[in-house]
Protein backbone atom coordinates (compact mmCIF):
# COMPACT_ATOMS: atom_id res chain seq x y z
CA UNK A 1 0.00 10.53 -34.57
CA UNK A 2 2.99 9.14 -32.86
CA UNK A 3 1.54 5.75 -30.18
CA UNK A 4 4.72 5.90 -28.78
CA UNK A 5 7.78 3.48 -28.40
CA UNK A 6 6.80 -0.28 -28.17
CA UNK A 7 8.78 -1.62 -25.71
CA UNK A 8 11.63 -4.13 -26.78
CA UNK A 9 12.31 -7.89 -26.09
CA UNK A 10 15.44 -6.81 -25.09
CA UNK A 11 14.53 -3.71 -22.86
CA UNK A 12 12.09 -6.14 -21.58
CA UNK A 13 14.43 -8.89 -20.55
CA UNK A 14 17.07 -6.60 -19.50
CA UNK A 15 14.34 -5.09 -16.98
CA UNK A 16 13.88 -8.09 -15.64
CA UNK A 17 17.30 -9.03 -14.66
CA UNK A 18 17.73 -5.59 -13.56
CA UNK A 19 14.88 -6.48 -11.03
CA UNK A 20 16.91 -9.56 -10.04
CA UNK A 21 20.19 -7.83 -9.57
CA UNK A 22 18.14 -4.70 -7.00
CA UNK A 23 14.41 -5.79 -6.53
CA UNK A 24 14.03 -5.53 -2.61
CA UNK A 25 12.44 -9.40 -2.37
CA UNK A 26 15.57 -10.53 -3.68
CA UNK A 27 18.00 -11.35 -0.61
CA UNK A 28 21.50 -10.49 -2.89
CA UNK A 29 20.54 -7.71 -4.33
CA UNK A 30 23.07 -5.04 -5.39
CA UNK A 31 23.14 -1.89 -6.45
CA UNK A 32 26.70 -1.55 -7.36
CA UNK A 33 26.40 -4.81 -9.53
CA UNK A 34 22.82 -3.33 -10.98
CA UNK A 35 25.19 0.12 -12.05
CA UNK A 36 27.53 -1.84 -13.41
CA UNK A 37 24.90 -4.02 -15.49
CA UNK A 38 23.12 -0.46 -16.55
CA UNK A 39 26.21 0.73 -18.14
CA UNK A 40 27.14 -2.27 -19.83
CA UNK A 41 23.54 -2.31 -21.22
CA UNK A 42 23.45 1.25 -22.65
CA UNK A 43 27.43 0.74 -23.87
CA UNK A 44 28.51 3.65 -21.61
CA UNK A 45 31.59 4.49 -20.82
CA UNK A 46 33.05 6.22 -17.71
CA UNK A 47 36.54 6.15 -16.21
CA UNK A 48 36.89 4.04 -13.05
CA UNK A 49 36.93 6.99 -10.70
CA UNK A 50 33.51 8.42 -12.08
CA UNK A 51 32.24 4.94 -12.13
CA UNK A 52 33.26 4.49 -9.04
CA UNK A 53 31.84 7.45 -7.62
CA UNK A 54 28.58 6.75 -9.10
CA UNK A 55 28.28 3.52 -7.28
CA UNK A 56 28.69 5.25 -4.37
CA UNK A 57 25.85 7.58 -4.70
CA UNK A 58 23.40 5.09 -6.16
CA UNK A 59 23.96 2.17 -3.30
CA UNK A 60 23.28 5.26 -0.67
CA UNK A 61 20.37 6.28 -2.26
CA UNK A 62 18.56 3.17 -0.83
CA UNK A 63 18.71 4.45 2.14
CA UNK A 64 17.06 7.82 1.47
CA UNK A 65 13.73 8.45 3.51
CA UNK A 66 12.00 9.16 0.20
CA UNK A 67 8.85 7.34 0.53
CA UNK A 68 9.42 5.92 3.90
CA UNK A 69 6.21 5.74 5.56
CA UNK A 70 4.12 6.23 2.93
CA UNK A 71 0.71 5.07 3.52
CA UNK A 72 0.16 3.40 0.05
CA UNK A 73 3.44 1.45 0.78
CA UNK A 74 3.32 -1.57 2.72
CA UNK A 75 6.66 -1.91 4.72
CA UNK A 76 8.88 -3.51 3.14
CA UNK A 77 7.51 -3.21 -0.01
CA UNK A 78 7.77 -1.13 -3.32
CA UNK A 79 11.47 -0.11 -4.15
CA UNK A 80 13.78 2.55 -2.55
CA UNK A 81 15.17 5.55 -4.57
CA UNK A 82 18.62 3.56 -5.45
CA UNK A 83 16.78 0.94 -7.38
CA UNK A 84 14.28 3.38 -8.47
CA UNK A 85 17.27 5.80 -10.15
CA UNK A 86 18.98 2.49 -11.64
CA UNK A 87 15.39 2.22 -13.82
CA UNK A 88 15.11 5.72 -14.74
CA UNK A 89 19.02 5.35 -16.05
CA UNK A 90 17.61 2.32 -17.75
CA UNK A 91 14.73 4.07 -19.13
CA UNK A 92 16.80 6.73 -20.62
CA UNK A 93 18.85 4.79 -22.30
CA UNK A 94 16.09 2.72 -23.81
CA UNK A 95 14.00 5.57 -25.10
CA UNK A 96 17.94 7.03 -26.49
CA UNK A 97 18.23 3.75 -28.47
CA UNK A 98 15.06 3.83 -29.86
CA UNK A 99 15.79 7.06 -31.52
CA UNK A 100 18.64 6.28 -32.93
CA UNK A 101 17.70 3.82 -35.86
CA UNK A 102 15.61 7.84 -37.39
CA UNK A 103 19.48 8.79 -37.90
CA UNK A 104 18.79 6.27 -41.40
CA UNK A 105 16.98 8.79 -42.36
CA UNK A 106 20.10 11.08 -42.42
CA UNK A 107 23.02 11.29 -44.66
CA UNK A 108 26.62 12.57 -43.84
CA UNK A 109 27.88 14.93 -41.64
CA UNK A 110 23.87 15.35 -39.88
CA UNK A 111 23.85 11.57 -39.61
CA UNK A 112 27.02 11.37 -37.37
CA UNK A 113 26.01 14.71 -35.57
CA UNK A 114 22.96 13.41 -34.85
CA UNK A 115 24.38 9.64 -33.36
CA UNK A 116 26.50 11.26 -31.65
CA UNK A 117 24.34 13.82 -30.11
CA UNK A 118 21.87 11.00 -28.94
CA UNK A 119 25.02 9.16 -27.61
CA UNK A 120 25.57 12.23 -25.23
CA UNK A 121 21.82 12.24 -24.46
CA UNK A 122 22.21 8.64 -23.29
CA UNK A 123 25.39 9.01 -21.22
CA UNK A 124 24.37 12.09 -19.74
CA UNK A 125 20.61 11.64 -19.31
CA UNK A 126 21.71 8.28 -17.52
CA UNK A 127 23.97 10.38 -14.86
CA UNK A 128 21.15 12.45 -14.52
CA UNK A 129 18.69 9.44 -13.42
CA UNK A 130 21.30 8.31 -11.29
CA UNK A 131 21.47 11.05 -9.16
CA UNK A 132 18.11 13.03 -9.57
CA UNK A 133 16.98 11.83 -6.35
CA UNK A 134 20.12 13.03 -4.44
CA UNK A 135 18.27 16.39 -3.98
CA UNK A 136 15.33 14.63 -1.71
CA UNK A 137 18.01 12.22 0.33
């Protein structure tokens, strides 16, 4: 049985200075620069307009009411839907690279179908953590 995917030194550091670049203690924070450090981590690649677009959504976001007033969150505390969809993008893409090192297993034509089909996964499952709390804003 399958215990799942350990989780990287490099997921695990990246994490972190995604936290540093969005967290809500930190006084700089910024989501545009957190986008721009999520695609550059998961090698994505978007034309300026879409990219720019994306920013856009993603620094509104933190100021969706999801979660505001929540009794198990103290104020000011626990992190708004922008920072939270910059993780799940994050997330994505880590789980996405993990997968791809089975395409060894593969030879020829199903070995490139199969990169590049995870390469979609990643680039489009990261839109879709970007903006899968747009519906709730």
């Amino acid at each position: 049985m399958h215990a799942g995917f350990a989780v990287s030194i490099s997921e695990r550091d990246f994490c972190n200075e995604l936290i540093k670049l969005t967290g809500h203690e930190f006084e700089n924070r910024d989501l545009r620069i957190g986008l721009s450090a999520v695609i550059e981590y998961g090698g994505l690649s978007f034309d300026p307009i879409s990219k720019n677009a994306l920013s856009f959504l993603v620094d509104e976001l933190q100021f969706a009411k999801r979660f505001r007033g929540e009794p198990t969150f103290a104020e000011g505390a626990g992190e708004e839907s922008g920072t939270h969809s910059l993780h799940v993008a994050r997330l994505v893409i880590a789980v996405a690279d993990a997968v791809l090192p089975q395409a060894l297993e593969l030879e020829g034509d199903k070995k490139e179908r199969f990169i590049e089909e995870v390469n979609k996964f990643k680039t489009d499952g990261a839109i879709a953590g970007l903006i899968h709390d747009l519906a709730g804003w």
